[in-house]
C-alpha atoms as a PDB file:
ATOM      1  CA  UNK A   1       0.000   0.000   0.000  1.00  0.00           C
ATOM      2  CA  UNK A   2       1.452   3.538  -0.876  1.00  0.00           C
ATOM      3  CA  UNK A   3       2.066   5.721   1.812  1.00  0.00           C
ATOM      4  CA  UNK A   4       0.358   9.513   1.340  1.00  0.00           C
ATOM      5  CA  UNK A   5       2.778  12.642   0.156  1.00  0.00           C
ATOM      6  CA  UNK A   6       2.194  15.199   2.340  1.00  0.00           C
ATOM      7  CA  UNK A   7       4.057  18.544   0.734  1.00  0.00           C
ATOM      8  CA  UNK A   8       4.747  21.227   3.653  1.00  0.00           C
ATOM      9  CA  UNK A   9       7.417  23.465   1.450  1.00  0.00           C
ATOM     10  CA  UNK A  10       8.825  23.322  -1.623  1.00  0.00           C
ATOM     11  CA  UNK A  11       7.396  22.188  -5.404  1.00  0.00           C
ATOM     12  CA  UNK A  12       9.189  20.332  -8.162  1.00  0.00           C
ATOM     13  CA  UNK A  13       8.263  21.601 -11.742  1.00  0.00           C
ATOM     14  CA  UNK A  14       9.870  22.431 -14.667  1.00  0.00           C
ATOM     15  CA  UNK A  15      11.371  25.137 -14.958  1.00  0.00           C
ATOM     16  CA  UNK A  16      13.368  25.505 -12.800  1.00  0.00           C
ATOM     17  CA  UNK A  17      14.038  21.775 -12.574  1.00  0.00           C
ATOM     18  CA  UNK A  18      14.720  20.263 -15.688  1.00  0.00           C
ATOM     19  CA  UNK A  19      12.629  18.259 -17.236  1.00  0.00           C
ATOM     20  CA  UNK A  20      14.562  14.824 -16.672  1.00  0.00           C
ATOM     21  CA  UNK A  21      15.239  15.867 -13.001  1.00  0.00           C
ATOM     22  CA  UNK A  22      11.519  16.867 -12.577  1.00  0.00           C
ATOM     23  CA  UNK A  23      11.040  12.777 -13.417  1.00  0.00           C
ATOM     24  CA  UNK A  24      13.551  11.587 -11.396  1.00  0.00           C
ATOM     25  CA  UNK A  25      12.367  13.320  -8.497  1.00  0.00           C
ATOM     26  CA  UNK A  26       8.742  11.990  -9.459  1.00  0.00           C
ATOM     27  CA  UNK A  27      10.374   8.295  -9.491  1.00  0.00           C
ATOM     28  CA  UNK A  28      11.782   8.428  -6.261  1.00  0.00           C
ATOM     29  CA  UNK A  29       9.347   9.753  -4.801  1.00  0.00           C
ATOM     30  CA  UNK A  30       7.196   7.019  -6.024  1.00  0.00           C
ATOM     31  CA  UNK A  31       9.823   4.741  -4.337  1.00  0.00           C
ATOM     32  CA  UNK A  32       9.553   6.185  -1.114  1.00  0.00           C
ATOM     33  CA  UNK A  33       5.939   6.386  -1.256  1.00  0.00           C
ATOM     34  CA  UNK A  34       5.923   2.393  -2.090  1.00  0.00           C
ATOM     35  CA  UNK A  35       7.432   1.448   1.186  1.00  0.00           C
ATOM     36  CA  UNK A  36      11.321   1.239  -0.795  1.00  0.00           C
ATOM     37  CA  UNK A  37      14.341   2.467   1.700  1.00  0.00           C
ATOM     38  CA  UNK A  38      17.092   4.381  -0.692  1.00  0.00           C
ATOM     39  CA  UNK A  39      19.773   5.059  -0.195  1.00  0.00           C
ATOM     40  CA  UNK A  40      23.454   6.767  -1.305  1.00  0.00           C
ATOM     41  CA  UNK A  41      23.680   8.005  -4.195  1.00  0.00           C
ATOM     42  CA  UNK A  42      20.062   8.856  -4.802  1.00  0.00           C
ATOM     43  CA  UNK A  43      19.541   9.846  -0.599  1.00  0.00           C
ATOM     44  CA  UNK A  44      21.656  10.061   2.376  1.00  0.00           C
ATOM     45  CA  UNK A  45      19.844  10.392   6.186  1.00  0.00           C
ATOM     46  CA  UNK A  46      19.554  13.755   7.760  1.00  0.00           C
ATOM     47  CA  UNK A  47      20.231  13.383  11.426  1.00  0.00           C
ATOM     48  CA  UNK A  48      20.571  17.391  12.254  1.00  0.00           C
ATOM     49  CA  UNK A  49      17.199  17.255  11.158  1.00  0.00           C
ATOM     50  CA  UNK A  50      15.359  14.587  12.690  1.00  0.00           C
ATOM     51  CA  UNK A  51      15.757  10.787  13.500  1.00  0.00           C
ATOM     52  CA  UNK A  52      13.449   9.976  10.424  1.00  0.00           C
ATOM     53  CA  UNK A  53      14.689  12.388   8.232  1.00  0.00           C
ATOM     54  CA  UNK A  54      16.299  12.240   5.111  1.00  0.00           C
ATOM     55  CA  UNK A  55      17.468  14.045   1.473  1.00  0.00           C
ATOM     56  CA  UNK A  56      16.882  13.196  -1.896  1.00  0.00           C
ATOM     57  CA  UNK A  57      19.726  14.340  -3.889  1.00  0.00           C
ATOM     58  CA  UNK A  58      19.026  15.486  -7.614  1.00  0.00           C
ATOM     59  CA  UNK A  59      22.067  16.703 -10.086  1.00  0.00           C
ATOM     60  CA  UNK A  60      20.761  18.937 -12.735  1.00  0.00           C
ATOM     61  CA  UNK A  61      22.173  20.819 -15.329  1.00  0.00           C
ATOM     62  CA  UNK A  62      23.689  23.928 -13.453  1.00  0.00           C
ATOM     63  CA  UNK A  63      21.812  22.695  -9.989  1.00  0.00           C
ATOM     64  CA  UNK A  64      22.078  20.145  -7.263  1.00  0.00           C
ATOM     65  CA  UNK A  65      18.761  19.659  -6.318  1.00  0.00           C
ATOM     66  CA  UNK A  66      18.165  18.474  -2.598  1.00  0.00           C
ATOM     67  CA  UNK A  67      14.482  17.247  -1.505  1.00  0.00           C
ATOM     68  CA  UNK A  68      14.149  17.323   2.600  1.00  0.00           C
ATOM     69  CA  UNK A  69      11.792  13.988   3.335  1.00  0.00           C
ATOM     70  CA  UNK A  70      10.427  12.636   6.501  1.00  0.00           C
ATOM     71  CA  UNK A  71       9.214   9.209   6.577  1.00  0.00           C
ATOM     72  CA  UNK A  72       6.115   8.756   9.190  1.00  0.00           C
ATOM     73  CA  UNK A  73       4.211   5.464   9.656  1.00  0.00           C
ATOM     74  CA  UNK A  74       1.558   6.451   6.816  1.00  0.00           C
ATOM     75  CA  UNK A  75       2.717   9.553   4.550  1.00  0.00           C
ATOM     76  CA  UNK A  76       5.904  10.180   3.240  1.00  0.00           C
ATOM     77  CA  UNK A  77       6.331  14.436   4.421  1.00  0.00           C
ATOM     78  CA  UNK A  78       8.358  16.367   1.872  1.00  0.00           C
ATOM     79  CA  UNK A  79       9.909  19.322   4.054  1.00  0.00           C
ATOM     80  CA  UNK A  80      11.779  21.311   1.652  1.00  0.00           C
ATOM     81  CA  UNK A  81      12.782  21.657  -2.308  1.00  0.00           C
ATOM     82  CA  UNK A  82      16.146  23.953  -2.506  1.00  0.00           C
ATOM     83  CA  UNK A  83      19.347  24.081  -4.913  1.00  0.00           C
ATOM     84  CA  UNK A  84      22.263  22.772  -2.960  1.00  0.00           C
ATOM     85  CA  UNK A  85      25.254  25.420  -3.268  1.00  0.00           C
ATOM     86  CA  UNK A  86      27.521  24.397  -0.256  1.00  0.00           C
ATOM     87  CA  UNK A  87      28.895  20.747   0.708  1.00  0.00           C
ATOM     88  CA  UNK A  88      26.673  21.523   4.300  1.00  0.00           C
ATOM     89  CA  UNK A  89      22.630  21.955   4.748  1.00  0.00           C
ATOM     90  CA  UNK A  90      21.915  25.545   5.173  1.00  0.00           C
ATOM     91  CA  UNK A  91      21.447  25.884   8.800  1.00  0.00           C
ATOM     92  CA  UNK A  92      17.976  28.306   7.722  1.00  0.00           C
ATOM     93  CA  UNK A  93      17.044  24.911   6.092  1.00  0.00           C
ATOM     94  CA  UNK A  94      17.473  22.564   9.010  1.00  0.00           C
ATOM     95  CA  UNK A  95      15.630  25.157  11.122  1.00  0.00           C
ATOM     96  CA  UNK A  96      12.556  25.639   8.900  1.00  0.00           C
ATOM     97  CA  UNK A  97      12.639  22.065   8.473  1.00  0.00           C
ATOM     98  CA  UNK A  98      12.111  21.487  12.034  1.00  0.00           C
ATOM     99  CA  UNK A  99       9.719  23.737  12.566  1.00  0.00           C
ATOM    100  CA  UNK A 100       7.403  22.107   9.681  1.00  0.00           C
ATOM    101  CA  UNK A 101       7.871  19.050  11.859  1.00  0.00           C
ATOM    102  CA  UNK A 102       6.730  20.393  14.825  1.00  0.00           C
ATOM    103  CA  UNK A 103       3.617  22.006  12.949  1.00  0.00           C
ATOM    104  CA  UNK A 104       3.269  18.681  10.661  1.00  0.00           C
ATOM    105  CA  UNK A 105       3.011  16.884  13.962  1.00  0.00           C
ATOM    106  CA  UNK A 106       0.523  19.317  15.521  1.00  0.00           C
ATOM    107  CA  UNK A 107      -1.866  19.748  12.633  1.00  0.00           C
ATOM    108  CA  UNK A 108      -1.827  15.958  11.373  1.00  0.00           C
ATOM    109  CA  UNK A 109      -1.055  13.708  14.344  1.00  0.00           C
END
């Protein structure tokens, strides 16, 4: 059974995503949503985050696309879309993320 995406921040659409990265972000996506654990290259785990967080990591022409996930028991919660310029998350984006946690968790759960 798929889990539900829940989108808090953040779209993927072409442009500015190219078209090819627009569908690979679709298709793993759709892996997540199925219940499929990735891993590096395509995601790496997110610990500054939170325990169950992770990011999807897109290469683009020009961009390096990053895709902040959460995995809950039912929904797969994207937290935030952003073009990766440094080799560490933004600390603005580990904060904002967090926050959307705390509000995912008091408007869902």
């Amino acid at each position: 059974m798929s889990k539900e995406l829940v989108w808090l921040h953040g779209e993927v659409k072409s442009p500015p995503f190219s078209e090819e990265a627009r569908i690979e972000a679709g298709y793993l996506i759709r892996q997540l949503q199925d219940g499929i654990l990735l891993s590096l290259p395509n995601s790496r785990p997110l610990p500054t985050v939170g325990s169950s967080c992770h990011e999807l990591r897109i290469v683009d022409k020009g961009h390096t696309w990053r895709i902040v996930y959460m995995i809950d028991f039912d929904a797969i919660v994207i937290l935030e879309v952003f073009s990766k310029k440094t080799e560490a998350t933004p600390k603005a984006v580990v904060v904002s993320c967090k926050s959307r946690i705390k509000r995912y968790y008091r408007t869902v759960k």
